[in-house]
C-alpha atoms as a PDB file:
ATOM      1  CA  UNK A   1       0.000   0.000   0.000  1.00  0.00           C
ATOM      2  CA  UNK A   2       1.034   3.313  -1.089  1.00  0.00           C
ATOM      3  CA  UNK A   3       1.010   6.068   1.564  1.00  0.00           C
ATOM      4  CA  UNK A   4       2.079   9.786   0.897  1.00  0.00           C
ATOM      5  CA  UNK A   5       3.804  11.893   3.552  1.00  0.00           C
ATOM      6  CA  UNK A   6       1.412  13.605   4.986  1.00  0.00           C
ATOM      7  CA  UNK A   7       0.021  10.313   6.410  1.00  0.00           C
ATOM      8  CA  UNK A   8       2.847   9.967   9.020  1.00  0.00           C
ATOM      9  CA  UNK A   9       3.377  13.785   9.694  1.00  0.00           C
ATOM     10  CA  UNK A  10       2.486  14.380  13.031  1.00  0.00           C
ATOM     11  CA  UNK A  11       2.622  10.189  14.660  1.00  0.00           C
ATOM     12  CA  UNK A  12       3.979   9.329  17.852  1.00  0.00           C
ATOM     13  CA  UNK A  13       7.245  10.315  18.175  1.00  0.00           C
ATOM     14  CA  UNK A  14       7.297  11.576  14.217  1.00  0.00           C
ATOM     15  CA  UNK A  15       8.107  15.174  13.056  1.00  0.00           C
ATOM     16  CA  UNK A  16       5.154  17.462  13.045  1.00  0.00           C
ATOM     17  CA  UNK A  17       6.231  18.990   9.498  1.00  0.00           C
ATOM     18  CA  UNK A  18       6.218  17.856   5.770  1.00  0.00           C
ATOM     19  CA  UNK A  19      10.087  18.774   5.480  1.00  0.00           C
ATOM     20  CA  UNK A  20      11.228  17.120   9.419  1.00  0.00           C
ATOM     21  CA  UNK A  21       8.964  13.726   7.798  1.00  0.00           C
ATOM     22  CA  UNK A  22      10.813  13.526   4.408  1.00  0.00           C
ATOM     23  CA  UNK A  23      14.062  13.904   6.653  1.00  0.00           C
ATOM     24  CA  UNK A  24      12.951  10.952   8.930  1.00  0.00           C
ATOM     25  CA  UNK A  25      11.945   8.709   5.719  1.00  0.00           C
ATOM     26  CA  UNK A  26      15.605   9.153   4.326  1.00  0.00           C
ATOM     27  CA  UNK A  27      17.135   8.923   7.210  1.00  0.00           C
ATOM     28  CA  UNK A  28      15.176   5.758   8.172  1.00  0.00           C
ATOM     29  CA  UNK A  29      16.527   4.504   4.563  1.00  0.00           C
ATOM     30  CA  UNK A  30      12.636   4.276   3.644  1.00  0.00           C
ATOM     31  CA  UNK A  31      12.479   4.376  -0.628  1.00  0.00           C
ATOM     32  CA  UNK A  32      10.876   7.446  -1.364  1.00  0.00           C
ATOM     33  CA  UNK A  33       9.419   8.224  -5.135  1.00  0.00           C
ATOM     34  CA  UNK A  34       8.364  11.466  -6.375  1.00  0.00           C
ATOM     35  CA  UNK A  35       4.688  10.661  -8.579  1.00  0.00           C
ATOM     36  CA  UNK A  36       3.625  14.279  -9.761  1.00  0.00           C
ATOM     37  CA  UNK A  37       4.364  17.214  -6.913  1.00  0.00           C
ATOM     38  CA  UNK A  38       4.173  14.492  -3.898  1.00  0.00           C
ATOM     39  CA  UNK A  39       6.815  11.797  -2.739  1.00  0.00           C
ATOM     40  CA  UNK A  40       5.322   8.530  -1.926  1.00  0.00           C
ATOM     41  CA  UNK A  41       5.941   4.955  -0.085  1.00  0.00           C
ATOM     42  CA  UNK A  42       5.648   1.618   0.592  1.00  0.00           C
ATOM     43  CA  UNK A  43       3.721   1.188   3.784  1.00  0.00           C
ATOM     44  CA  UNK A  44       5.473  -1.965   3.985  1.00  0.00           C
ATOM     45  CA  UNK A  45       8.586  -0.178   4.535  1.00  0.00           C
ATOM     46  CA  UNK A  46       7.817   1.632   7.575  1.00  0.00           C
ATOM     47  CA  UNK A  47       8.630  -0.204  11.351  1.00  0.00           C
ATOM     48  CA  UNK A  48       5.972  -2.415  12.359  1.00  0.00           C
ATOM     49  CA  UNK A  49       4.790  -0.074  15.085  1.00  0.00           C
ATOM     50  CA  UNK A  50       4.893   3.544  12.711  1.00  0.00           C
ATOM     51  CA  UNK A  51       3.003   0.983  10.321  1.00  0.00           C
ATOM     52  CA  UNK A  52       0.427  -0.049  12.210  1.00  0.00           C
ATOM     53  CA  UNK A  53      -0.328   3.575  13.668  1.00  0.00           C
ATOM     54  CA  UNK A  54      -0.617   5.175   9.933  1.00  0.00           C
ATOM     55  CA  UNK A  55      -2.903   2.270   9.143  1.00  0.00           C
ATOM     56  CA  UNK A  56      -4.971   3.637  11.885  1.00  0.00           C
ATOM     57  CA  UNK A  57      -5.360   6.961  10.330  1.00  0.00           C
ATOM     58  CA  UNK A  58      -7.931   5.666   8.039  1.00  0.00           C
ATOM     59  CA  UNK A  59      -9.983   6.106  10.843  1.00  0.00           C
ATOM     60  CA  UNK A  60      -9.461   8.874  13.668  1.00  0.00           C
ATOM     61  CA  UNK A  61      -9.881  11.074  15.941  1.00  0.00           C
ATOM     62  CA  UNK A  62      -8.177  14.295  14.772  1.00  0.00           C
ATOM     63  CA  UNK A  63      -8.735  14.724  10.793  1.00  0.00           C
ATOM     64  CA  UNK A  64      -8.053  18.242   9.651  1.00  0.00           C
ATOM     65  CA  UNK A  65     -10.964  20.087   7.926  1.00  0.00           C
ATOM     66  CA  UNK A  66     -10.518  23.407   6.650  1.00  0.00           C
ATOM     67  CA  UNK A  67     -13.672  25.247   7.319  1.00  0.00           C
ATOM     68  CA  UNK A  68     -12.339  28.664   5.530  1.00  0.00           C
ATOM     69  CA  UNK A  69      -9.629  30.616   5.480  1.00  0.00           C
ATOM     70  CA  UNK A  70      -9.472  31.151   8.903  1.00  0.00           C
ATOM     71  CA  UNK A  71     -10.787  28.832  10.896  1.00  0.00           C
ATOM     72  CA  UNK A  72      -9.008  25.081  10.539  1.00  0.00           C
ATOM     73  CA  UNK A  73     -11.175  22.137  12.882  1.00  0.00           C
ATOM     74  CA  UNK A  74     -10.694  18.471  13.417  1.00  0.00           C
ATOM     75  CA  UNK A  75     -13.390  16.228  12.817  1.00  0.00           C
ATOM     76  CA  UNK A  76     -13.526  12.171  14.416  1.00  0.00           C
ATOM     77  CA  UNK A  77     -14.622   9.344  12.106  1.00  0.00           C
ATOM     78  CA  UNK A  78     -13.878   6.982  15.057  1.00  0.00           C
ATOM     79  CA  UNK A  79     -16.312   6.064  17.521  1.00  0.00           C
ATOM     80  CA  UNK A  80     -14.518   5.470  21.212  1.00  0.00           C
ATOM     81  CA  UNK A  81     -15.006   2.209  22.859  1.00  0.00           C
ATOM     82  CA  UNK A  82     -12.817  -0.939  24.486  1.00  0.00           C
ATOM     83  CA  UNK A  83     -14.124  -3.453  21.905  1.00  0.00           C
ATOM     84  CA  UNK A  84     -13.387  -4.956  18.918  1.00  0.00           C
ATOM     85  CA  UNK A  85     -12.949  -2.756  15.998  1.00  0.00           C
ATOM     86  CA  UNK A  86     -16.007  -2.772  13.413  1.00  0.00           C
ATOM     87  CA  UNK A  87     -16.219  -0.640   9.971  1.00  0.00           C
ATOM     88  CA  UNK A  88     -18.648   1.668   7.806  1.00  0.00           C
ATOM     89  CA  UNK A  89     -17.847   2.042   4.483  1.00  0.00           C
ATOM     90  CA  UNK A  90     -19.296   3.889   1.801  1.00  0.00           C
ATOM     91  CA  UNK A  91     -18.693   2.445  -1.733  1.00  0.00           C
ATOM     92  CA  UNK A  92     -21.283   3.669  -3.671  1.00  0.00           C
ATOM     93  CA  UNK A  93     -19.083   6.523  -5.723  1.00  0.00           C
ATOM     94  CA  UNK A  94     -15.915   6.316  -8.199  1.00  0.00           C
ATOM     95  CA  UNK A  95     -13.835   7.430  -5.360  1.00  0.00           C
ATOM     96  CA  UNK A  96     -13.422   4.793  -2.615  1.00  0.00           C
ATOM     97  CA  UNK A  97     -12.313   4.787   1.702  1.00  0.00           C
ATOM     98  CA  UNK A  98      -9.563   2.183   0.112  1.00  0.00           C
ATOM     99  CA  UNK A  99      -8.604   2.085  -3.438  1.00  0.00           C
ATOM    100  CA  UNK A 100      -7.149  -1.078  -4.992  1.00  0.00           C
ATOM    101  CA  UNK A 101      -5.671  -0.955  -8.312  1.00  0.00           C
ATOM    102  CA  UNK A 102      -4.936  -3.275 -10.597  1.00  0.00           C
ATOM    103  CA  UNK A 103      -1.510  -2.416 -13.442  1.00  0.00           C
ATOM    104  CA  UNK A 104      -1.643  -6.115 -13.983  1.00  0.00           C
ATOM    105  CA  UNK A 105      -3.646  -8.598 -13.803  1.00  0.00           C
ATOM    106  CA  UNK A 106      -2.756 -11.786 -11.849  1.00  0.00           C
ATOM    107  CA  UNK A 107      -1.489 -14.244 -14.227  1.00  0.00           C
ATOM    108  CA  UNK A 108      -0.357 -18.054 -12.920  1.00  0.00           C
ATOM    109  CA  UNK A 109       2.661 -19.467 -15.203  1.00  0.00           C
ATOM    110  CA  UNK A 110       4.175 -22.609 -15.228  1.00  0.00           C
ATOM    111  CA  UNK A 111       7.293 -23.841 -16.342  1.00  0.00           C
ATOM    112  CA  UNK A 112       6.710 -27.629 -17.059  1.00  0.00           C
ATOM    113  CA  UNK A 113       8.282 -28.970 -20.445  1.00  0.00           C
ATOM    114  CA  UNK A 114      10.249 -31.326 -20.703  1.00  0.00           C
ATOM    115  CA  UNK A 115      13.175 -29.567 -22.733  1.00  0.00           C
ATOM    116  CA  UNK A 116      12.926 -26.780 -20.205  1.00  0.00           C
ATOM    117  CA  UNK A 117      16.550 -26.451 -18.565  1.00  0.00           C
ATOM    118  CA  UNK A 118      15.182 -26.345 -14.981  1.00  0.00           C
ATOM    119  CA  UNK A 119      12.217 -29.037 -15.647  1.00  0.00           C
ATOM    120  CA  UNK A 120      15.687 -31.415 -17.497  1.00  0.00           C
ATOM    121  CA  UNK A 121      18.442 -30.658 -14.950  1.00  0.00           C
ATOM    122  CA  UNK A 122      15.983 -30.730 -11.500  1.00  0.00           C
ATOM    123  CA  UNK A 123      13.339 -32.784 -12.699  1.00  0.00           C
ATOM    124  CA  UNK A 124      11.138 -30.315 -11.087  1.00  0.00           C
ATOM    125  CA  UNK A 125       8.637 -28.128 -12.091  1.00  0.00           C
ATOM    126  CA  UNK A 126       8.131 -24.540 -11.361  1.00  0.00           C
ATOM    127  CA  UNK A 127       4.381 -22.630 -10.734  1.00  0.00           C
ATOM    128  CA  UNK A 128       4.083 -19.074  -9.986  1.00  0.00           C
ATOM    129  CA  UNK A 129       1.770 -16.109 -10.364  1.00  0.00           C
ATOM    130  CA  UNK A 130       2.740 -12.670 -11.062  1.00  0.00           C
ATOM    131  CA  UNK A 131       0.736  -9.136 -11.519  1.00  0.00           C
ATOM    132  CA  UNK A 132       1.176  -5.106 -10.698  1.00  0.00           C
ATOM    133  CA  UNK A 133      -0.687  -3.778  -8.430  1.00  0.00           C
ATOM    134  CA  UNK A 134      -1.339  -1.561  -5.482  1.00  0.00           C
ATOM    135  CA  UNK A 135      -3.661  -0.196  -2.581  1.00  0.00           C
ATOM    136  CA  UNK A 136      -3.949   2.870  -0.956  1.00  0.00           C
ATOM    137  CA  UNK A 137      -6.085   4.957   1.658  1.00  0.00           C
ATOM    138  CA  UNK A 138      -8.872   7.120  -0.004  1.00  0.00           C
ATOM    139  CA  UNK A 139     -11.224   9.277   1.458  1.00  0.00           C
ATOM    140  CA  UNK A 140     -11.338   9.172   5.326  1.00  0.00           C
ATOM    141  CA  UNK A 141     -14.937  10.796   4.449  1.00  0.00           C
ATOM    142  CA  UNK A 142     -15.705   7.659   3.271  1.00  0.00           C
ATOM    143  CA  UNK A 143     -15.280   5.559   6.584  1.00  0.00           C
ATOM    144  CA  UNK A 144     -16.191   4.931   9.718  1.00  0.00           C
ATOM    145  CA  UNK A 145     -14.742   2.697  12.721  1.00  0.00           C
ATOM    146  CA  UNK A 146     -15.845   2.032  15.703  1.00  0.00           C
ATOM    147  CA  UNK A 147     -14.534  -0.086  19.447  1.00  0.00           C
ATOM    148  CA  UNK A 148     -17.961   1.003  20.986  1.00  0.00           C
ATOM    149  CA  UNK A 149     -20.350  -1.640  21.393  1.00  0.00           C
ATOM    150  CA  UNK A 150     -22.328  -3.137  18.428  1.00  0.00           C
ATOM    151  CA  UNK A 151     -25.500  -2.269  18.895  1.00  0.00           C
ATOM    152  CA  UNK A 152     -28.661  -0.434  17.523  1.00  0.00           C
ATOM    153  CA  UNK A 153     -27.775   3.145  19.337  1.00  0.00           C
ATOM    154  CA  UNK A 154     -24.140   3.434  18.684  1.00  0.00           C
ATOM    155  CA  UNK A 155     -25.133   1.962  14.729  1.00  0.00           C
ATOM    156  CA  UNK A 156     -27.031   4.920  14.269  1.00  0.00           C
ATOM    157  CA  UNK A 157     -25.128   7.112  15.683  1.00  0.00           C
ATOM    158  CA  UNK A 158     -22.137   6.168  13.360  1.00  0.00           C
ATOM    159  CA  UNK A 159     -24.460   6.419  10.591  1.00  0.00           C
ATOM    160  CA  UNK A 160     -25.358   9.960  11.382  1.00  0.00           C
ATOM    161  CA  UNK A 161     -22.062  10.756  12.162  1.00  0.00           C
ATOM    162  CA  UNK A 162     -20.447   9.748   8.931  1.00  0.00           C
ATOM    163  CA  UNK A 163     -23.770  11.122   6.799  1.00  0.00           C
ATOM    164  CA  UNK A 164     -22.771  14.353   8.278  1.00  0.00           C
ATOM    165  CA  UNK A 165     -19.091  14.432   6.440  1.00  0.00           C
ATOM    166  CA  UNK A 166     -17.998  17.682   4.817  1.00  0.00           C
ATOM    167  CA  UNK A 167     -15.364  18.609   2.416  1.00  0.00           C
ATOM    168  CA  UNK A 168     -13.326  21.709   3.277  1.00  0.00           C
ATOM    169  CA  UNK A 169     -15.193  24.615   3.199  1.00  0.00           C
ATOM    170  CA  UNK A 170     -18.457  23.213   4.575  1.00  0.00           C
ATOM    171  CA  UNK A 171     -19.742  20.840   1.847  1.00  0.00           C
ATOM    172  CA  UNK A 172     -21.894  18.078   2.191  1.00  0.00           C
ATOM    173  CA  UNK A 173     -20.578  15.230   0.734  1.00  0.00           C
ATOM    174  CA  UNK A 174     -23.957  13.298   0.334  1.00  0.00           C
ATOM    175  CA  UNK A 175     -22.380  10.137   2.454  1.00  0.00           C
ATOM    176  CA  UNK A 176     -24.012   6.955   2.472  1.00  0.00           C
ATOM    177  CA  UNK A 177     -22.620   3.762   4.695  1.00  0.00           C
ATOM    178  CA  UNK A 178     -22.872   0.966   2.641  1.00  0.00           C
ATOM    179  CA  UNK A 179     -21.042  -1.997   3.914  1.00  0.00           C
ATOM    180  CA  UNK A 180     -20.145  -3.091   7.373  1.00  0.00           C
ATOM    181  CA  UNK A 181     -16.829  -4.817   8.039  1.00  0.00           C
ATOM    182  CA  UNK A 182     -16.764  -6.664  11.141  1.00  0.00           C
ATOM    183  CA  UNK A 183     -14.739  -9.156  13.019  1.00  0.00           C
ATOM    184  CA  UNK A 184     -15.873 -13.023  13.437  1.00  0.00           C
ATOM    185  CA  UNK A 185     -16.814 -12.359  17.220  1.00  0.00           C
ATOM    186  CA  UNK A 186     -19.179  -9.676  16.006  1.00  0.00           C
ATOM    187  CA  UNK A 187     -21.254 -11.407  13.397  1.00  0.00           C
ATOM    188  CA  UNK A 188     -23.594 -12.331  15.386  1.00  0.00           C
ATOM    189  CA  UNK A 189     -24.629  -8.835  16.505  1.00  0.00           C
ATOM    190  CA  UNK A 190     -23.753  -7.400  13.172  1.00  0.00           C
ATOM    191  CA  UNK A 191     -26.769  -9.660  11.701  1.00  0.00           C
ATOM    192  CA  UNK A 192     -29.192  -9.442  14.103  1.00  0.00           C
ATOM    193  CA  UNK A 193     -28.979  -5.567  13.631  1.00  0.00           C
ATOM    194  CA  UNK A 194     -28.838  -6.119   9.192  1.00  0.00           C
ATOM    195  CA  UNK A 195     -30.670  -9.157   8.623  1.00  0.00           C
ATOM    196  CA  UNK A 196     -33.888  -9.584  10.993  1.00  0.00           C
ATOM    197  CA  UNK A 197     -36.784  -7.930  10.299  1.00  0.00           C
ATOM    198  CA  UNK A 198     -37.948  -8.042  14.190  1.00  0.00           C
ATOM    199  CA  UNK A 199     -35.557  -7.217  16.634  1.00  0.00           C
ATOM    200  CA  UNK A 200     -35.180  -8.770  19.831  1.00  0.00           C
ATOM    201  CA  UNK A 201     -38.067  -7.720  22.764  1.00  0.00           C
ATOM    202  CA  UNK A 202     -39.964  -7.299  19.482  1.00  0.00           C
ATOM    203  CA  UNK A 203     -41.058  -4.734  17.324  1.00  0.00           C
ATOM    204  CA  UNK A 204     -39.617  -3.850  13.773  1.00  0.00           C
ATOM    205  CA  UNK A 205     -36.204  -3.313  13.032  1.00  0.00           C
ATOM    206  CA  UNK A 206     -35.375  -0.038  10.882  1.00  0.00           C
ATOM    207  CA  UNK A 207     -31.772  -1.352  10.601  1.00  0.00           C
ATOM    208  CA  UNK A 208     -32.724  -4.104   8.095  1.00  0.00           C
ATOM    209  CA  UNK A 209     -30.577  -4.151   4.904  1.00  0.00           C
ATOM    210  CA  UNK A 210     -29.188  -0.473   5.575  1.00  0.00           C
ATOM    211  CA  UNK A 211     -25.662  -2.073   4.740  1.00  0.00           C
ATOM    212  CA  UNK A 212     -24.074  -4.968   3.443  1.00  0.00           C
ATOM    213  CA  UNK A 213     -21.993  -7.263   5.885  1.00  0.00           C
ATOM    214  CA  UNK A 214     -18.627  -8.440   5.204  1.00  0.00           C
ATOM    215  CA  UNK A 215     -17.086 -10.391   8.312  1.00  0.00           C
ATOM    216  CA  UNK A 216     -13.514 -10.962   8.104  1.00  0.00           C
ATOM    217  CA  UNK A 217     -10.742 -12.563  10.586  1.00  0.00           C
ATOM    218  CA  UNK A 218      -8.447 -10.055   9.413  1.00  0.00           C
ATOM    219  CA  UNK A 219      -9.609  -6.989  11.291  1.00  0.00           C
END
């Protein structure tokens, strides 16, 4: 995954400025290439701990929003909480929360004749797959996480949290959650609140089909 610098400016124990964080990337020996006006890296690269924390960023606390000229705000798209981690997305629109892209397509090859030089001198043959691509954080607009507890209040209060999104200057972005990504030990919550039509103590549930569940051990 490519990141750009301004996704580690400003980390734990990080420089605060665009200059002190390209200074900190060399001097960390971290590849750095320039694509247009803006240098860019493998995630990858970066320690395991800076790693993990600009993965994080996707979905914080403290994302600056310019407002106008003047007047410069941060804005959560992180709901607190002590439990497991669970996801809005909204994926409805050409620009994504995570963009994958594909140079290359994945393409298995085999090396398996018999007058092959590794296939006559190992008598052994050789499989592989091979493609370009890449992934890389989108709009933080675009997403939602949450450690609060899975349930119908904090649900819609993500909802209306991340519906509320504006681009700098005050914009409405027109928001819409779309998928929820949750751990295995939430999928039981995550479809009684998305897939029953009467919710438990009775009565109708307005959460029905609002989003599409993914559930994935890799959260």
């Amino acid at each position: 995954m490519m990141l750009v610098v301004a996704d580690i400016i400003g980390l734990s124990g990080l420089p605060t400025t665009k200059a002190g964080a390209i200074l900190w990337l060399k001097s960390n020996n971290i590849p750095l290439k320039k694509v247009s006006s803006r240098f860019v890296f493998n995630l990858t690269d970066l320690p395991p701990e800076v790693a993990q924390a600009a993965s994080e960023r996707l979905a914080a606390a403290d994302h600056p929003l310019q407002f106008d000229a003047n007047a410069e705000v941060t804005v959560s798209n992180m709901q607190a909480g002590a439990g497991p981690a669970w996801y809005l997305l909204d994926v409805t629109r050409g620009v994504r929360p995570i963009i994958w892209q594909e140079r290359e397509r994945y393409e298995f090859t085999q090396i398996t004749g018999a007058g092959d030089h590794h296939v006559f001198m190992n008598d052994k043959y050789l499989y592989g797959i091979r493609a370009r691509v890449n992934a890389g954080f989108g709009l933080w607009q675009l997403a939602f996480g949450s450690k609060a507890a899975l349930n119908e209040v904090n649900y819609a209060a993500a909802r209306a949290a991340m519906m509320g999104f504006t681009a700098d200057g005050g914009r409405k972005l027109g928001v819409t959650p779309s998928i929820m990504v949750v751990p295995p030990e939430l999928e039981s919550a995550a479809l009684h609140l998305l897939n029953t039509e009467i919710k438990e103590g009775g009565g109708s549930n307005p959460w029905k089909d609002t989003a599409q569940l993914v559930v994935t051990p890799y959260l």
